[in-house]
PDB file of N, CA and C in Angstrom:
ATOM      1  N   UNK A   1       7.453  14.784 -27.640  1.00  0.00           N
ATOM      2  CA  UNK A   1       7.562  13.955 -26.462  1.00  0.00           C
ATOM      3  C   UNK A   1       8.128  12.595 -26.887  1.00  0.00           C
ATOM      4  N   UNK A   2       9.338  12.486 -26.504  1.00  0.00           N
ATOM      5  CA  UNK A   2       9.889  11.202 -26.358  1.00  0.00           C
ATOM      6  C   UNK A   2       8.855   9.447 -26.050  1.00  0.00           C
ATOM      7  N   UNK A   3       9.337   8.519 -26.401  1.00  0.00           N
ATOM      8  CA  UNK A   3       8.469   7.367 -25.839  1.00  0.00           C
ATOM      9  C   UNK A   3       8.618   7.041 -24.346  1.00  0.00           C
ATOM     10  N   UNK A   4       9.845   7.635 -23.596  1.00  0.00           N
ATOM     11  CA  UNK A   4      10.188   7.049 -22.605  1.00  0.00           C
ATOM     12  C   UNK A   4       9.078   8.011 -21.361  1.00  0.00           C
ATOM     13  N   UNK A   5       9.073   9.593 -22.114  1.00  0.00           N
ATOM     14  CA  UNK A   5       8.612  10.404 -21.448  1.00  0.00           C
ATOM     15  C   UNK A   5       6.779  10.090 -21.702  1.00  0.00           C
ATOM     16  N   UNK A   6       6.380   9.917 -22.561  1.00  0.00           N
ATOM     17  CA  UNK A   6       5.112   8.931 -22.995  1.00  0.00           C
ATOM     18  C   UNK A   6       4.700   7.705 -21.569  1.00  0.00           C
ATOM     19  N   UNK A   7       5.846   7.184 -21.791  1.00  0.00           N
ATOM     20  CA  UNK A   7       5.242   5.805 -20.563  1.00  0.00           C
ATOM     21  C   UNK A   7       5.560   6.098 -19.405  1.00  0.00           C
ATOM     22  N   UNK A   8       6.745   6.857 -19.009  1.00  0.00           N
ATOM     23  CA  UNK A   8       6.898   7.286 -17.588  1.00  0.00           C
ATOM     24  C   UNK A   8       6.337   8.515 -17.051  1.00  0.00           C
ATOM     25  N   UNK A   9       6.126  10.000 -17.951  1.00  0.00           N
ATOM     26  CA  UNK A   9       5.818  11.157 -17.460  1.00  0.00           C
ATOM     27  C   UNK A   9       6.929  11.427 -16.682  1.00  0.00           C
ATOM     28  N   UNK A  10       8.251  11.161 -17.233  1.00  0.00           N
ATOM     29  CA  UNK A  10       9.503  11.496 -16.560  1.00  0.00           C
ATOM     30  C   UNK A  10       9.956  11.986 -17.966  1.00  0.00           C
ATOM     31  N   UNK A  11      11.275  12.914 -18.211  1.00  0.00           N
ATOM     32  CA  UNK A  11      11.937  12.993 -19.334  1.00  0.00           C
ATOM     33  C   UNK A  11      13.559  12.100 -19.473  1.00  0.00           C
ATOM     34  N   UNK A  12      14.365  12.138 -20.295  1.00  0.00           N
ATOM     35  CA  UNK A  12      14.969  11.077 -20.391  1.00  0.00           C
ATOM     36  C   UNK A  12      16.373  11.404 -18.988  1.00  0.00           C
ATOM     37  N   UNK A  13      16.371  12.680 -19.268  1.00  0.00           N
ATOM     38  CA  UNK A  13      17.332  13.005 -17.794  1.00  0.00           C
ATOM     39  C   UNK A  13      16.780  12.634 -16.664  1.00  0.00           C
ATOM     40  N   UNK A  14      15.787  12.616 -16.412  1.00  0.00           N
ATOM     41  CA  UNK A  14      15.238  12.190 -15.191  1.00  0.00           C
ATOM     42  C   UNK A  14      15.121  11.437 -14.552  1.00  0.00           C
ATOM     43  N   UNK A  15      15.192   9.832 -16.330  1.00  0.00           N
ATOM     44  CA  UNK A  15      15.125   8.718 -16.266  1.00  0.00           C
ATOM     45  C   UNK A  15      16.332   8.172 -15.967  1.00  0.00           C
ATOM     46  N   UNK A  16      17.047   9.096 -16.412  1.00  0.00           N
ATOM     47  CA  UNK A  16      18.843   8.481 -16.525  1.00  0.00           C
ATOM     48  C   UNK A  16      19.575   8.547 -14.806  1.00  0.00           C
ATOM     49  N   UNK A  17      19.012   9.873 -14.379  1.00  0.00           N
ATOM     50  CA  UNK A  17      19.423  10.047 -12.707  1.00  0.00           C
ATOM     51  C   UNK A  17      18.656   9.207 -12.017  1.00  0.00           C
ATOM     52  N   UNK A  18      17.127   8.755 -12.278  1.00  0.00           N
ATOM     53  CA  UNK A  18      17.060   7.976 -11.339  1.00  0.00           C
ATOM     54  C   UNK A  18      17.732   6.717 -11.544  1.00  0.00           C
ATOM     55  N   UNK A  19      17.654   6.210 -12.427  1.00  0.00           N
ATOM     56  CA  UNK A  19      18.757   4.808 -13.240  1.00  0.00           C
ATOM     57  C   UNK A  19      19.928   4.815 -12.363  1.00  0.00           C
ATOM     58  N   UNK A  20      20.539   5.880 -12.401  1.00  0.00           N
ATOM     59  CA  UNK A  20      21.531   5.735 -11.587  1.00  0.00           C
ATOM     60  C   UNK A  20      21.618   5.796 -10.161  1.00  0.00           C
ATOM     61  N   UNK A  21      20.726   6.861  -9.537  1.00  0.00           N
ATOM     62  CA  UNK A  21      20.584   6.833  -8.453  1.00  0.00           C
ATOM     63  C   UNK A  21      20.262   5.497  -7.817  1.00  0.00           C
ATOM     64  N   UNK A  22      19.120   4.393  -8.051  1.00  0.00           N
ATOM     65  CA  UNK A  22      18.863   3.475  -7.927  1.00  0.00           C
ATOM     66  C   UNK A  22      20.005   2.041  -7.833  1.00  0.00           C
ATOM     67  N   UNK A  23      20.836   2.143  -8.839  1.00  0.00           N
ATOM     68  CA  UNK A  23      21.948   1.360  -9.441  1.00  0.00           C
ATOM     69  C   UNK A  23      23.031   1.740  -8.867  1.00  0.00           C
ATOM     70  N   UNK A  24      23.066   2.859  -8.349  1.00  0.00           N
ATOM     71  CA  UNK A  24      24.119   3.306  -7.146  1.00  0.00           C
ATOM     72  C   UNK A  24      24.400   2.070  -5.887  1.00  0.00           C
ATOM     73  N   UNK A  25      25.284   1.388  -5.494  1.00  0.00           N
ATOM     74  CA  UNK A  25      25.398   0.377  -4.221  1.00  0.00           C
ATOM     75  C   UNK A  25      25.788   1.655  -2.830  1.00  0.00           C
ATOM     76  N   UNK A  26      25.554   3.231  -3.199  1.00  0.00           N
ATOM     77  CA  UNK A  26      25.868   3.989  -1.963  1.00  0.00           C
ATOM     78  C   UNK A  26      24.438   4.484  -1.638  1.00  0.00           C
ATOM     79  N   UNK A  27      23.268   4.208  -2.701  1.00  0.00           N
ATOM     80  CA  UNK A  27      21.919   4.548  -2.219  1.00  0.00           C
ATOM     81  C   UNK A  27      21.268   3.358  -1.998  1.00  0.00           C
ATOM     82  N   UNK A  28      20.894   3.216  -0.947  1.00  0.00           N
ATOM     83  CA  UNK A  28      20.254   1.861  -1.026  1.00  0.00           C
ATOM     84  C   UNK A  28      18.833   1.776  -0.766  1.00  0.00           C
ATOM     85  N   UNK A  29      17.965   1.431  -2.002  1.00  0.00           N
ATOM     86  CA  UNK A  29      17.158   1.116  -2.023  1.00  0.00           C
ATOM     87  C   UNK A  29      16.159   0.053  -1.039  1.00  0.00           C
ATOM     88  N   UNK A  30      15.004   0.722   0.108  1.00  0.00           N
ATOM     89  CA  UNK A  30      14.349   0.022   1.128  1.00  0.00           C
ATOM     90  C   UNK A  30      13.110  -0.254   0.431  1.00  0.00           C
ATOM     91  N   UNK A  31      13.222  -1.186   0.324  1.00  0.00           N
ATOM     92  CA  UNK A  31      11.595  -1.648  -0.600  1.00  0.00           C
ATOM     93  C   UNK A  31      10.700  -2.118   0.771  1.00  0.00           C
ATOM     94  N   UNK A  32       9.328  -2.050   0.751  1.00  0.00           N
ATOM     95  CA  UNK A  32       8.515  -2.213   1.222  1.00  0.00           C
ATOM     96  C   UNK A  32       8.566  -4.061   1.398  1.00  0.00           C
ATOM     97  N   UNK A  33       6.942  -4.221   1.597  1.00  0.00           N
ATOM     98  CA  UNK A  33       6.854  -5.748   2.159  1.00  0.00           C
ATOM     99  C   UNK A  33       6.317  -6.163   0.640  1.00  0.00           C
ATOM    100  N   UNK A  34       6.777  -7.193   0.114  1.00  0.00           N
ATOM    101  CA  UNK A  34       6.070  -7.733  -1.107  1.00  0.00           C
ATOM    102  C   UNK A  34       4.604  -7.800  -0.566  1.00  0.00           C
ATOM    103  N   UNK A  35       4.118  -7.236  -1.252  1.00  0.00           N
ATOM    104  CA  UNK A  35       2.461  -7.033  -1.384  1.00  0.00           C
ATOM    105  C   UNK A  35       2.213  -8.555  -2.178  1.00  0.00           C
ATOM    106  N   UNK A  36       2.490  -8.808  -3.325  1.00  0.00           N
ATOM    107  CA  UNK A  36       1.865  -9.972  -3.951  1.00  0.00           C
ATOM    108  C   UNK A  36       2.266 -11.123  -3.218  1.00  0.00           C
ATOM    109  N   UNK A  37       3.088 -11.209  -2.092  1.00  0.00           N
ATOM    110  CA  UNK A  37       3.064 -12.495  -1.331  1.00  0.00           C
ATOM    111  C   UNK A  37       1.822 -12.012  -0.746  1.00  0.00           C
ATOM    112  N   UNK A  38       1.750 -10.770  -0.339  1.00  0.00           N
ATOM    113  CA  UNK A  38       0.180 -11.090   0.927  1.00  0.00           C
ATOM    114  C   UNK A  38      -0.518 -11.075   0.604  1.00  0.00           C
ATOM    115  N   UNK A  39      -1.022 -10.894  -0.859  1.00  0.00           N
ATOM    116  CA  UNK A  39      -2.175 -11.367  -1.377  1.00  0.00           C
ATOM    117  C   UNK A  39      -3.050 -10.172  -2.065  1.00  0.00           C
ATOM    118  N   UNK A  40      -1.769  -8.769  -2.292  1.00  0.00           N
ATOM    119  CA  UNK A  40      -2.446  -7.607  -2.225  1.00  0.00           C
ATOM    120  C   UNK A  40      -2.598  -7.959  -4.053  1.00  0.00           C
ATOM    121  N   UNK A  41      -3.500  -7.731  -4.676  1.00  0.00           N
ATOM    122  CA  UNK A  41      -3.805  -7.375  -6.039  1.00  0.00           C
ATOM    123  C   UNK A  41      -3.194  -6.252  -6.723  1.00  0.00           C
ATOM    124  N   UNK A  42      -2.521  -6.118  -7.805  1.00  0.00           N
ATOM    125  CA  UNK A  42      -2.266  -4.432  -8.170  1.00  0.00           C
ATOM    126  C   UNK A  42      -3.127  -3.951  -8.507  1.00  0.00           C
ATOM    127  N   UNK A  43      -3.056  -2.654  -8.086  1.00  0.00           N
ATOM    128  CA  UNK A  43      -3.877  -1.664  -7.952  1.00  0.00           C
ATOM    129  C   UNK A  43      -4.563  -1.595  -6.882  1.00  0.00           C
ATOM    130  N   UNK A  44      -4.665  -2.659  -5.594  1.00  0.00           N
ATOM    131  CA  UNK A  44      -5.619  -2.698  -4.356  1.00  0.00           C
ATOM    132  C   UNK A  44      -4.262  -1.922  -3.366  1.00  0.00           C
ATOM    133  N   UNK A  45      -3.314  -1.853  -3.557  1.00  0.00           N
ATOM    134  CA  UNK A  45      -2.166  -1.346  -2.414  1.00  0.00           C
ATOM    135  C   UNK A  45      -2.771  -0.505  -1.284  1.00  0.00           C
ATOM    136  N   UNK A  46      -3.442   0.656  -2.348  1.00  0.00           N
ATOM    137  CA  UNK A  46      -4.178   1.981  -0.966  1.00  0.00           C
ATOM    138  C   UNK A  46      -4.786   1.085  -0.258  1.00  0.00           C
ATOM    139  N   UNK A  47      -5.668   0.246  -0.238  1.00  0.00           N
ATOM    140  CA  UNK A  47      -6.184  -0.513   1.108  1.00  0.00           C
ATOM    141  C   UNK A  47      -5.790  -1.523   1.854  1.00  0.00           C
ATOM    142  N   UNK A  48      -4.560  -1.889   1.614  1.00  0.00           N
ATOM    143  CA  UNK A  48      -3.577  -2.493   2.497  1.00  0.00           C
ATOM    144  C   UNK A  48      -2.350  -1.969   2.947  1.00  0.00           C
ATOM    145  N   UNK A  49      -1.015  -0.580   2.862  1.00  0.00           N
ATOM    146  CA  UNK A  49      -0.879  -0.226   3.108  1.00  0.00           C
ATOM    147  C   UNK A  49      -0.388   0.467   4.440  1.00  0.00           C
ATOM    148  N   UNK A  50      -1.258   0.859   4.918  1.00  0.00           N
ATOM    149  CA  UNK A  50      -1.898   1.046   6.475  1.00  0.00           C
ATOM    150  C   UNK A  50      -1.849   0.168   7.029  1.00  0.00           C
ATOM    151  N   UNK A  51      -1.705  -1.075   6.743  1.00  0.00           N
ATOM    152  CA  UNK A  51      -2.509  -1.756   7.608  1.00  0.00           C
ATOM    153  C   UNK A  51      -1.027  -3.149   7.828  1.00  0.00           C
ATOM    154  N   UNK A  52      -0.411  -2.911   7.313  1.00  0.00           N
ATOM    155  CA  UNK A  52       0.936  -3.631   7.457  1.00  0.00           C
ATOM    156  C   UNK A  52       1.701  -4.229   8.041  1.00  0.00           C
ATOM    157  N   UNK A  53       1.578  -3.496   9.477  1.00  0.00           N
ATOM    158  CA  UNK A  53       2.225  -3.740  10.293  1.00  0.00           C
ATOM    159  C   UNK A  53       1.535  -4.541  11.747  1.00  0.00           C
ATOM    160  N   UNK A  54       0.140  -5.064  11.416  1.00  0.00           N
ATOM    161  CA  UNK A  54      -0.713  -5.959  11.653  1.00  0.00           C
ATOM    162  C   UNK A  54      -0.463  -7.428  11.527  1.00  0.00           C
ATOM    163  N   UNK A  55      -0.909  -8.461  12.792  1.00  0.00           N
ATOM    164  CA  UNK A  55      -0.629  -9.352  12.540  1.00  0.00           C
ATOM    165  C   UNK A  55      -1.468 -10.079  11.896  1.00  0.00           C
ATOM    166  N   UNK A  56      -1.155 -11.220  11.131  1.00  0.00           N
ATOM    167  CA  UNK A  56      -2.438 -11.533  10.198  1.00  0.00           C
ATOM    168  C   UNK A  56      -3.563 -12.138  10.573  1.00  0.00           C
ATOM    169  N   UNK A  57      -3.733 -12.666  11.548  1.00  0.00           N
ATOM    170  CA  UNK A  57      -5.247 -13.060  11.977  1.00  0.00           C
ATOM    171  C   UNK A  57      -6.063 -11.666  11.904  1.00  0.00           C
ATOM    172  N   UNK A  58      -5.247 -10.111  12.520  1.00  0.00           N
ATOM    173  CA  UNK A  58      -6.347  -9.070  12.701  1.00  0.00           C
ATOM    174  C   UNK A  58      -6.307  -8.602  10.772  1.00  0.00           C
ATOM    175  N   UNK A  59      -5.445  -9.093   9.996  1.00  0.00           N
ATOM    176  CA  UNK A  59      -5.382  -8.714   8.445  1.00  0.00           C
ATOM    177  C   UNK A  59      -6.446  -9.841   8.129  1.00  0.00           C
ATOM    178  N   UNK A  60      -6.736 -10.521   8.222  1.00  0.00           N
ATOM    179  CA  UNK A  60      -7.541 -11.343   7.380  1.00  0.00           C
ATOM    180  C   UNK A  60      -9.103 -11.335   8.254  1.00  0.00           C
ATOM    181  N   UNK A  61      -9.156 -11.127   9.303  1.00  0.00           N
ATOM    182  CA  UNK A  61     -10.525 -10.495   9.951  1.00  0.00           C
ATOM    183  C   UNK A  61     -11.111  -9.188   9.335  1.00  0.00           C
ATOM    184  N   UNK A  62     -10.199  -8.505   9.056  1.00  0.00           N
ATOM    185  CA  UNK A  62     -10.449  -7.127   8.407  1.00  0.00           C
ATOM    186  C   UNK A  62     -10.985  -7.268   6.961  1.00  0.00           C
ATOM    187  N   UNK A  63     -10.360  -8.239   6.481  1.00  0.00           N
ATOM    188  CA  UNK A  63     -10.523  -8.315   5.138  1.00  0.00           C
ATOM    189  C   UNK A  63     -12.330  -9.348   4.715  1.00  0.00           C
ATOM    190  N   UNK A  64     -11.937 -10.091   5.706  1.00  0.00           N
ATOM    191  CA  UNK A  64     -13.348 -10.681   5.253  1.00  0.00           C
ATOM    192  C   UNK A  64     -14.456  -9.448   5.951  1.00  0.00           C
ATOM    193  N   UNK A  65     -13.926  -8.906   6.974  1.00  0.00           N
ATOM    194  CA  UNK A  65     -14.984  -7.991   7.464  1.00  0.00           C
ATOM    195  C   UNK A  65     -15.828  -6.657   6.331  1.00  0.00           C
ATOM    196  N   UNK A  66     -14.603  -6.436   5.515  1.00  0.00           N
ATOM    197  CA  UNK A  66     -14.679  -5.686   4.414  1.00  0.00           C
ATOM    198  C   UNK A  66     -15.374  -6.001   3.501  1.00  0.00           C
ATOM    199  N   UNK A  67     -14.975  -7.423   3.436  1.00  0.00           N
ATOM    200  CA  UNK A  67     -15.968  -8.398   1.939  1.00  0.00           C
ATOM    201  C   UNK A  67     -17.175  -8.688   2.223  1.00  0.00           C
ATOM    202  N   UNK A  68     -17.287  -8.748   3.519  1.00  0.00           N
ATOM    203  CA  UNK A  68     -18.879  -8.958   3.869  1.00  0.00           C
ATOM    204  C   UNK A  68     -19.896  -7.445   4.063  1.00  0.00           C
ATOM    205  N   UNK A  69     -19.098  -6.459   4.182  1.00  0.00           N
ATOM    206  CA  UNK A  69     -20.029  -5.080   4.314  1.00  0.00           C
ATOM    207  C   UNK A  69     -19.802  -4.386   3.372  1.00  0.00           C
ATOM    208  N   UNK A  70     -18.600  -4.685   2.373  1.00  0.00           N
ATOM    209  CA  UNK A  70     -18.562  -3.846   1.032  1.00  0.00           C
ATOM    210  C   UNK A  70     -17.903  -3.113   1.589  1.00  0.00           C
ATOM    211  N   UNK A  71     -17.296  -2.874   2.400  1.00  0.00           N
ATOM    212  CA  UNK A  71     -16.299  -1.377   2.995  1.00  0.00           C
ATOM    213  C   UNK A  71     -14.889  -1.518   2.983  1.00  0.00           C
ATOM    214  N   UNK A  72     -14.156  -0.646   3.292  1.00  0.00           N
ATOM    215  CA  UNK A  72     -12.896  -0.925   3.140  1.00  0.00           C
ATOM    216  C   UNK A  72     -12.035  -1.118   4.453  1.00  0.00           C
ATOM    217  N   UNK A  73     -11.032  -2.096   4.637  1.00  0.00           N
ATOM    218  CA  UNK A  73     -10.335  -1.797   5.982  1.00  0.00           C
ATOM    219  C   UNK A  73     -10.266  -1.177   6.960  1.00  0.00           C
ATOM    220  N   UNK A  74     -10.100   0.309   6.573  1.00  0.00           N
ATOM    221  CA  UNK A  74     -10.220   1.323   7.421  1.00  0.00           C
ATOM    222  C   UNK A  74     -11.561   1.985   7.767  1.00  0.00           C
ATOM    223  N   UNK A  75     -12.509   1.614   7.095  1.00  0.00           N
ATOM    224  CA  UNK A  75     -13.701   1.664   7.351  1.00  0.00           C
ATOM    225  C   UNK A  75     -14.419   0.673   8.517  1.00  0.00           C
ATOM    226  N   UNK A  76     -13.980  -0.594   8.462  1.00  0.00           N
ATOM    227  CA  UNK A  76     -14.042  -1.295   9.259  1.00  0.00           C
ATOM    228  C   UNK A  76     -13.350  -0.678  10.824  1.00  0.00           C
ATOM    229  N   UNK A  77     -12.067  -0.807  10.594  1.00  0.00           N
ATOM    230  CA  UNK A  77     -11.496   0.003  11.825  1.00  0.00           C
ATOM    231  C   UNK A  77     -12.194   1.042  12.484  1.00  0.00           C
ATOM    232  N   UNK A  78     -12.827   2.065  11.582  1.00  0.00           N
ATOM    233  CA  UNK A  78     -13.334   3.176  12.318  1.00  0.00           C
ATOM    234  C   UNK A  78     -14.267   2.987  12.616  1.00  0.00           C
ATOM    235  N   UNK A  79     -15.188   1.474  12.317  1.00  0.00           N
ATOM    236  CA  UNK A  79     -16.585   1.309  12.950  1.00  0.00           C
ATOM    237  C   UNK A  79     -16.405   0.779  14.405  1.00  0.00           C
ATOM    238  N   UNK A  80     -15.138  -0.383  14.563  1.00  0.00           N
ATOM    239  CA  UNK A  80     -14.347  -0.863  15.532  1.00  0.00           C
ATOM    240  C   UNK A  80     -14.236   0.127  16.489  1.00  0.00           C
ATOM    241  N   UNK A  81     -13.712   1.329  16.177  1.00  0.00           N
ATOM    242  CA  UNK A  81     -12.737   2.173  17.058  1.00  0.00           C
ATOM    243  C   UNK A  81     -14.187   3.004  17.850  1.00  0.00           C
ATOM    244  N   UNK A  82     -15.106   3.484  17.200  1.00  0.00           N
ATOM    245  CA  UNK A  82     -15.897   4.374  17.436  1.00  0.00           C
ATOM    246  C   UNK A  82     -17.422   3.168  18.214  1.00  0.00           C
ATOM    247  N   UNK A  83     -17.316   2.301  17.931  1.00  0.00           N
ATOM    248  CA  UNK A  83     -17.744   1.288  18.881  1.00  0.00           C
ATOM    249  C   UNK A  83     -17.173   1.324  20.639  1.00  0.00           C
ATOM    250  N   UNK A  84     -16.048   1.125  20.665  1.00  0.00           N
ATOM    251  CA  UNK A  84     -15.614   1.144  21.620  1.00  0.00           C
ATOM    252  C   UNK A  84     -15.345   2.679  22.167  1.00  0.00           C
ATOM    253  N   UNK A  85     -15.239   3.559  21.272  1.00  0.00           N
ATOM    254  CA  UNK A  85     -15.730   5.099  22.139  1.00  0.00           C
ATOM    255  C   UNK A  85     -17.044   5.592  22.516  1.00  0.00           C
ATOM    256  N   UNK A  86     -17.922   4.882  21.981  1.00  0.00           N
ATOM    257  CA  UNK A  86     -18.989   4.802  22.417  1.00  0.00           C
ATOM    258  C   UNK A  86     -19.722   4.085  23.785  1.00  0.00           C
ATOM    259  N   UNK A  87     -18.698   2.865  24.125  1.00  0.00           N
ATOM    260  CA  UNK A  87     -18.621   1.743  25.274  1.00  0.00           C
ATOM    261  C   UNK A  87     -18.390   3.016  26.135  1.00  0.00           C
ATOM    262  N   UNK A  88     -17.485   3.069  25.879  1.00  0.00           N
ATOM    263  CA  UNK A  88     -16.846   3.902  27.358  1.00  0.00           C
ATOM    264  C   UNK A  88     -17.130   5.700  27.615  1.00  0.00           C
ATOM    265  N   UNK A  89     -18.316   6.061  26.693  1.00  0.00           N
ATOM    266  CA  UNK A  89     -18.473   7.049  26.930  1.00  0.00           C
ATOM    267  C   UNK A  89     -19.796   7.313  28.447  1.00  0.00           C
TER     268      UNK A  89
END
């Protein structure tokens, strides 16, 4: 096993097509929303994610809501959501 195939779990052809594919100006690469402007940590992505396309007063309600019950975003949401199916049942 190669070093490249070591750190990527890709082999070196694999590495070389995506290299190019990427470096291609006819594929164009759509990157997401910079996460480290919004404050996402690496490795925290799965729990922000989802939740993206939120404006940030309901992102930062969520988040302290999370920090204060130990739960995660979407955990929060589904206590939210099932609250209010419960209202109206």
């Amino acid at each position: 096993m190669t070093e490249i195939e070591q750190k990527t779990g890709m082999t070196d052809a694999e590495c070389e097509y995506w290299d190019e594919y990427i470096t291609n100006p006819e594929n164009p690469v759509h990157l997401g929303p910079n996460l480290i402007k919004l404050g996402v940590k690496p490795g925290f992505a799965h729990d922000y994610l989802p939740l993206n396309k939120l404006d940030s007063d309901v992102t930062e309600y969520l988040r302290k809501q999370a920090a204060a019950f130990h739960k995660s975003q979407i955990e929060i949401i589904n206590d939210i959501v099932r609250e209010k199916l419960a209202v109206t049942a």
